[in-house]
N, C-alpha and C. Protein backbone atom coordinates (compact mmCIF):
# COMPACT_ATOMS: atom_id res chain seq x y z
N UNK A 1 -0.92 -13.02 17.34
CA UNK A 1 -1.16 -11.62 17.42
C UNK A 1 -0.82 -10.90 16.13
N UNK A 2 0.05 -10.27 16.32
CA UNK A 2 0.60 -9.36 15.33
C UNK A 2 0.61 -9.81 13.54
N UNK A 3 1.36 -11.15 13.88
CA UNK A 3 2.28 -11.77 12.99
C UNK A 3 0.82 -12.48 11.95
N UNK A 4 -0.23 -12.81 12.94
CA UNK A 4 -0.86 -13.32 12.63
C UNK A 4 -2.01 -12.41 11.60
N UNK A 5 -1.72 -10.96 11.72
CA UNK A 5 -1.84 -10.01 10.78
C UNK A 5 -1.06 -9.18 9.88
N UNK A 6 -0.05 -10.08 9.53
CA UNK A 6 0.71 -10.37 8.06
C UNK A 6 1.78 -9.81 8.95
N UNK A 7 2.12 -8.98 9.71
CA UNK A 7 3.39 -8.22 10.28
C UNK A 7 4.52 -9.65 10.95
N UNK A 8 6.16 -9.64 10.52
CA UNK A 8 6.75 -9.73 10.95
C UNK A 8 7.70 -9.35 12.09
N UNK A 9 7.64 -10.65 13.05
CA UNK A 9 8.24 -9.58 14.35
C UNK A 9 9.58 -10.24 14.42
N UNK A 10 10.12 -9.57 14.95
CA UNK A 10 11.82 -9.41 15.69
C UNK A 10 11.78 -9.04 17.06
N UNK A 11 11.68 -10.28 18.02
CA UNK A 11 11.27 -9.48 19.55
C UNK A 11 12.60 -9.87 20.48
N UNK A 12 13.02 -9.14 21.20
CA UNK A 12 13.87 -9.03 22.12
C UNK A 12 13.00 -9.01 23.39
N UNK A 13 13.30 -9.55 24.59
CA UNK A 13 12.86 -9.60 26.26
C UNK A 13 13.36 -8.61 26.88
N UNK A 14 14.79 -8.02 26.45
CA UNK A 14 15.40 -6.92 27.63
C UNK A 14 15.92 -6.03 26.59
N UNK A 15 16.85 -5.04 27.24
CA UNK A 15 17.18 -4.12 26.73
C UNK A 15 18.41 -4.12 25.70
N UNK A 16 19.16 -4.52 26.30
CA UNK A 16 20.14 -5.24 25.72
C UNK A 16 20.12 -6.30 23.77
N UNK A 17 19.24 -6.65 24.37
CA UNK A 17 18.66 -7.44 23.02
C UNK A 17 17.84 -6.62 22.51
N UNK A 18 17.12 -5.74 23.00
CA UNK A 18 16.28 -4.49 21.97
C UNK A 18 17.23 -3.73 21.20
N UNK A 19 18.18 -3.44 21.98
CA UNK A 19 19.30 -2.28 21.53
C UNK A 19 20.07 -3.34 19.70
N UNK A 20 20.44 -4.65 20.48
CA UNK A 20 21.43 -5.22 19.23
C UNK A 20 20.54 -4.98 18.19
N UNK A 21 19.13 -5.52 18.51
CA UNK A 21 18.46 -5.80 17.00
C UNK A 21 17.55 -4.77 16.44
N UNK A 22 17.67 -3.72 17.20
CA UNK A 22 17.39 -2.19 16.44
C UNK A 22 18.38 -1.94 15.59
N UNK A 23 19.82 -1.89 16.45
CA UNK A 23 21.19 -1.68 15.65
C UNK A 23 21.40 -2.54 14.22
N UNK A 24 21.41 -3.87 14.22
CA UNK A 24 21.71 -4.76 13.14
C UNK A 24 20.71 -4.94 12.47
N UNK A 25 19.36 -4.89 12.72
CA UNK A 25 18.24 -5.73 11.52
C UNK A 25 17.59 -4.14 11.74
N UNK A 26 17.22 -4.48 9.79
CA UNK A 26 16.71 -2.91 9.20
C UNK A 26 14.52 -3.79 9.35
N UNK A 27 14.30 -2.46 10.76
CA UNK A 27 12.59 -2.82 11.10
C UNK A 27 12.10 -1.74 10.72
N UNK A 28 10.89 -1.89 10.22
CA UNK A 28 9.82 -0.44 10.08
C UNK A 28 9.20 -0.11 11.11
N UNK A 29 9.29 -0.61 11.89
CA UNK A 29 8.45 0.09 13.26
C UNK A 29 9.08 -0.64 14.84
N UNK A 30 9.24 -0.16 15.70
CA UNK A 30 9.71 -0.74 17.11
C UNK A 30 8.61 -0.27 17.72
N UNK A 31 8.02 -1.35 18.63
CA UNK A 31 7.03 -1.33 19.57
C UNK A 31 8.32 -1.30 20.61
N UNK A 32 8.54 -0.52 21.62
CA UNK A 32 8.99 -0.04 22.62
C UNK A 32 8.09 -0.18 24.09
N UNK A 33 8.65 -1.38 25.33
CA UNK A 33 7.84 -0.86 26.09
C UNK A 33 9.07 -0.62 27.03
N UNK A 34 8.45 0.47 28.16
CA UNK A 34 9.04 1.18 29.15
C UNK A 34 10.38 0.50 30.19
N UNK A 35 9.32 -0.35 30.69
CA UNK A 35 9.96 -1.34 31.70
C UNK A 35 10.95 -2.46 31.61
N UNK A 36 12.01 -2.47 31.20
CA UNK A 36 12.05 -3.43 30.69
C UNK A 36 13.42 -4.03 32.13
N UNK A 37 13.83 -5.18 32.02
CA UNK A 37 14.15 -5.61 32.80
C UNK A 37 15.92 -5.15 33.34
N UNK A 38 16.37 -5.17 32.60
CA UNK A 38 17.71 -4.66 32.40
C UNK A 38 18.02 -2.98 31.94
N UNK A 39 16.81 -2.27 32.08
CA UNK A 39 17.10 -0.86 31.87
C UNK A 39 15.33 -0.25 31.48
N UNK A 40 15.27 1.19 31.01
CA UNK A 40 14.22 1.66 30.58
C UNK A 40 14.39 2.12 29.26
N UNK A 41 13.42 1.58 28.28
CA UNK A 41 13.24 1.77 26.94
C UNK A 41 13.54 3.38 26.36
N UNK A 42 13.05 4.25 27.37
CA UNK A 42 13.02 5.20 26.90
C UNK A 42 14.25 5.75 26.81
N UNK A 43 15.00 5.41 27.53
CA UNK A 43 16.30 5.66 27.06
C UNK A 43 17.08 4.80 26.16
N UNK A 44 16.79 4.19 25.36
CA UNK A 44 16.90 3.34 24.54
C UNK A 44 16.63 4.34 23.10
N UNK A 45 15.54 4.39 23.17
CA UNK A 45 14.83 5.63 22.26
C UNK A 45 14.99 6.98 22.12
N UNK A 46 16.05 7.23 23.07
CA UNK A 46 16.48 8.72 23.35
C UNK A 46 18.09 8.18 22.55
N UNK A 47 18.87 7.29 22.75
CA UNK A 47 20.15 6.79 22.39
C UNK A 47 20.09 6.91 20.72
N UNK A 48 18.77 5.81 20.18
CA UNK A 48 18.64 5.52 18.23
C UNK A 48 18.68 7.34 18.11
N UNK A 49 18.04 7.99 18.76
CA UNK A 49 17.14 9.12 18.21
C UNK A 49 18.40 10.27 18.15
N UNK A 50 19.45 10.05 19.12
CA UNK A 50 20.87 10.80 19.07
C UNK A 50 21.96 10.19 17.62
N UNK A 51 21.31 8.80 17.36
CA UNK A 51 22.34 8.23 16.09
C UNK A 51 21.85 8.65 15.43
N UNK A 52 20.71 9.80 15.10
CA UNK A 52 19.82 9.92 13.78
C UNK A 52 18.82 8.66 13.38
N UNK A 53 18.73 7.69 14.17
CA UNK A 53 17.43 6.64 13.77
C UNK A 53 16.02 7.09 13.68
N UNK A 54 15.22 7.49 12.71
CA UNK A 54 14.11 7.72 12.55
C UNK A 54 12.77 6.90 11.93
N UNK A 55 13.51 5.38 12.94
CA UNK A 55 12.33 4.63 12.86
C UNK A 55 11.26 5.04 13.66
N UNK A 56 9.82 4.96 13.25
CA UNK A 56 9.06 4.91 13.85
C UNK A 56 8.89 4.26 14.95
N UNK A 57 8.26 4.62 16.22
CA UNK A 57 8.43 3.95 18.04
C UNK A 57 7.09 3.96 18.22
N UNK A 58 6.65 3.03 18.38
CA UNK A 58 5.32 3.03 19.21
C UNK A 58 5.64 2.42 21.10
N UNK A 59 5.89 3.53 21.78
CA UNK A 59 5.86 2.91 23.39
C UNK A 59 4.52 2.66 23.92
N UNK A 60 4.87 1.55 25.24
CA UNK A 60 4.32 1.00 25.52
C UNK A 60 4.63 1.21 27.17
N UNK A 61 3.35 1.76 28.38
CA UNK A 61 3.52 1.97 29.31
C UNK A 61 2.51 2.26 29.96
N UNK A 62 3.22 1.08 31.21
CA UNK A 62 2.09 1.49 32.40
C UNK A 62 1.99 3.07 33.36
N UNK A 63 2.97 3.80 32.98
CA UNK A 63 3.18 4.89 33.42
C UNK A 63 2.86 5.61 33.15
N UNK A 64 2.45 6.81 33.56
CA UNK A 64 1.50 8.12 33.02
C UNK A 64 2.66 9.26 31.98
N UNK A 65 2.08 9.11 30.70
CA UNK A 65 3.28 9.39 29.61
C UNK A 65 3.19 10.93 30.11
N UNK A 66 2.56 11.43 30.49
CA UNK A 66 3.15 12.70 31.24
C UNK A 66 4.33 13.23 31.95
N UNK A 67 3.84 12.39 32.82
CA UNK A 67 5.11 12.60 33.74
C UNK A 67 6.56 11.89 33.50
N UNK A 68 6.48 11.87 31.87
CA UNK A 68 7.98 11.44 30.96
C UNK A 68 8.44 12.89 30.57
N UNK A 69 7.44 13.79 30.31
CA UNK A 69 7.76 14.48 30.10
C UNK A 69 8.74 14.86 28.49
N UNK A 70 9.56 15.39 28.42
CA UNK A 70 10.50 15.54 27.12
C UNK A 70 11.18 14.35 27.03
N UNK A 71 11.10 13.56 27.87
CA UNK A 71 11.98 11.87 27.51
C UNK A 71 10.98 11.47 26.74
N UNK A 72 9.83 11.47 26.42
CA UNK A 72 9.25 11.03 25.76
C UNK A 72 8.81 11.27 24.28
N UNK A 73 10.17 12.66 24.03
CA UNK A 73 9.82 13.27 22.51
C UNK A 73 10.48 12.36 21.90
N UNK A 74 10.58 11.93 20.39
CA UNK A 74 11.00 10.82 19.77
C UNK A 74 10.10 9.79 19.07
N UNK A 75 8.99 9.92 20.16
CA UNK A 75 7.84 8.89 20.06
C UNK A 75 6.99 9.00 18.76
N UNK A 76 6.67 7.94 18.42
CA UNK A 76 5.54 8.17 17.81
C UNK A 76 4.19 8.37 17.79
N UNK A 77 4.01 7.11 18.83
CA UNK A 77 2.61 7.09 19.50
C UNK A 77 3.11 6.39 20.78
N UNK A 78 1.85 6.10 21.64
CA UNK A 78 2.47 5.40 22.71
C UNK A 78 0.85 4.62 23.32
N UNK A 79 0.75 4.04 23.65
CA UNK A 79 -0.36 3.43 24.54
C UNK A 79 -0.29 3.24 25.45
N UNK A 80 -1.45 3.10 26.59
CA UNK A 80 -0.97 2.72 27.80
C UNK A 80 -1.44 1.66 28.34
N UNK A 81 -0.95 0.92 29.22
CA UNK A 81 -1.50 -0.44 29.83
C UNK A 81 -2.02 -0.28 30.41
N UNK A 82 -3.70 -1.18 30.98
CA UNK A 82 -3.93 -2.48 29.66
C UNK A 82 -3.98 -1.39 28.54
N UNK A 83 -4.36 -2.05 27.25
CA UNK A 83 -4.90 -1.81 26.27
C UNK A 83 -5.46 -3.19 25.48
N UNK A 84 -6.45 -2.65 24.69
CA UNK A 84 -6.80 -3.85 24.29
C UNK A 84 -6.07 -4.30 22.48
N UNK A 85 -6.29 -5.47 22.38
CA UNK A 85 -5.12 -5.69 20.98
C UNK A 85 -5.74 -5.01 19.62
N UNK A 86 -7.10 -4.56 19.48
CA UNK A 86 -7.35 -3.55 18.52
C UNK A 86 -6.73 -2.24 18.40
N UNK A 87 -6.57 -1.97 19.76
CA UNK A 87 -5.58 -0.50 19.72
C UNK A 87 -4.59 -0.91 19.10
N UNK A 88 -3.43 -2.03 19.51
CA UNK A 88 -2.40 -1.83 19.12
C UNK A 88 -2.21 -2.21 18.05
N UNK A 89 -2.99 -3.02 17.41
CA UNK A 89 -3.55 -3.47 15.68
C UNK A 89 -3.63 -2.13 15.36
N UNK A 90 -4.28 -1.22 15.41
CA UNK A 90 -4.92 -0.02 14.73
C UNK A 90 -3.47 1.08 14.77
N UNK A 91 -2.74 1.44 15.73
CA UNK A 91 -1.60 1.88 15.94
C UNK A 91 -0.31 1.47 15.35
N UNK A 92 -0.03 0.37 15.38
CA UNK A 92 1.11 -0.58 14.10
C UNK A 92 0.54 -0.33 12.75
N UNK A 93 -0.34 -0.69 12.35
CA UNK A 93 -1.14 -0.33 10.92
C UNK A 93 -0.72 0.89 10.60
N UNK A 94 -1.11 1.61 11.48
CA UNK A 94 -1.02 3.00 11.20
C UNK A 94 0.03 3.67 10.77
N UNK A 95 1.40 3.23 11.54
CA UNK A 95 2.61 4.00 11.68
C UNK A 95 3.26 2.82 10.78
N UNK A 96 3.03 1.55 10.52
CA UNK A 96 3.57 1.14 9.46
C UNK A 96 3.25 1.31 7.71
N UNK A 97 2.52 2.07 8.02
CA UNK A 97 1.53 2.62 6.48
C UNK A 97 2.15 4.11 6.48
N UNK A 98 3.41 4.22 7.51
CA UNK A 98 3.58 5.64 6.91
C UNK A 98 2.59 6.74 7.53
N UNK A 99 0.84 6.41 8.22
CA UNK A 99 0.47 7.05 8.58
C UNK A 99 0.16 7.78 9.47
N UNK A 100 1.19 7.37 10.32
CA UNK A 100 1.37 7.95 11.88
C UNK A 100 2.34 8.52 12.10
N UNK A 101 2.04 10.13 10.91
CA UNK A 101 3.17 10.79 11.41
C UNK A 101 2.85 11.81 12.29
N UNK A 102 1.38 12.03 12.25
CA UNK A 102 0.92 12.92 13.97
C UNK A 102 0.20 11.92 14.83
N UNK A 103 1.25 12.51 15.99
CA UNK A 103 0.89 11.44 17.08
C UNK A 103 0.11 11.00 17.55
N UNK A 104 -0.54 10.19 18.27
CA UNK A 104 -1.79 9.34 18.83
C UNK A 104 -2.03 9.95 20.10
N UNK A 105 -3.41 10.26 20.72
CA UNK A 105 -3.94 10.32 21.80
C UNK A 105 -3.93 9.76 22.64
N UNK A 106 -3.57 10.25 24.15
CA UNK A 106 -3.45 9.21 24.96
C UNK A 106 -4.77 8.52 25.12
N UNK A 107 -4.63 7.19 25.25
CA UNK A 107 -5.63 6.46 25.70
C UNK A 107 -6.43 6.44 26.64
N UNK A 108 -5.56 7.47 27.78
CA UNK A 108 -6.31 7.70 28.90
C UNK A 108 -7.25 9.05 29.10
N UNK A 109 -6.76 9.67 27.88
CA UNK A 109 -7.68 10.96 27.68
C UNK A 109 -6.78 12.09 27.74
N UNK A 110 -5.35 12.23 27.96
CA UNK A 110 -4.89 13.52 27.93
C UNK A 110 -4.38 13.95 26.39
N UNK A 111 -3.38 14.84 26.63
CA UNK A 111 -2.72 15.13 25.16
C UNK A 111 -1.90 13.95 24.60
N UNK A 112 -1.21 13.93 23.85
CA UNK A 112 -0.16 13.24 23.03
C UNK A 112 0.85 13.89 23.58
N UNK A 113 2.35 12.71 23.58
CA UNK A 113 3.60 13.00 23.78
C UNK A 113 3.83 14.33 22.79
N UNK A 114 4.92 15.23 23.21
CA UNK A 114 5.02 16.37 22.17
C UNK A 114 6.13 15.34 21.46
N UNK A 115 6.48 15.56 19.96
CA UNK A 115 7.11 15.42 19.40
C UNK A 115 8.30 16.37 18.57
């Protein structure tokens, strides 16, 4: 996937392991998804975003980013599931080039998370 378009990944399964290796290893971008097994990302992303972390977040969710409401300011972009792997090619590119500093459209057709 990803890697296989020059990007290096650092992936964690739960939350716990998202949290250490946000904290200790310096990443240009966190793909963030929602669900995760041991807690919800978005509060994960609400936690960096209180230390002053202003890495770029791309979330990831089957949930209607609406009804996140202001938990969801922080974001950068977000997609929603499915999606297909050009989106999220085109979205990493983007925000790792620095160029995703106004946010992405939802995929499903509404507004963008406010930021």
């Amino acid at each position: 996937g990803l890697s296989l378009a020059g990007h290096e990944i650092l992936r964690a399964d739960d939350l716990a392991g998202g949290r250490e290796a946000w904290e200790t290893a310096r990443v240009d971008l966190v793909i963030l998804d929602l669900m995760l097994p041991d807690g919800d990302g978005i509060d994960l992303l609400a936690e960096r975003r209180r230390a002053g972390d202003s890495t770029p977040v791309l979330l990831l969710t089957a949930r209607d980013i609406h009804q996140l409401g202001d938990r969801a300011v922080g974001a950068s972009a977000h997609l929603a599931k499915p999606f297909a792997y050009a989106e999220l090619l085109d979205v990493v590119e983007r925000l790792a080039s620095g160029d995703g500093a106004a946010p992405m459209p939802d995929r499903r057709g509404g507004d963008p998370p406010p930021n």
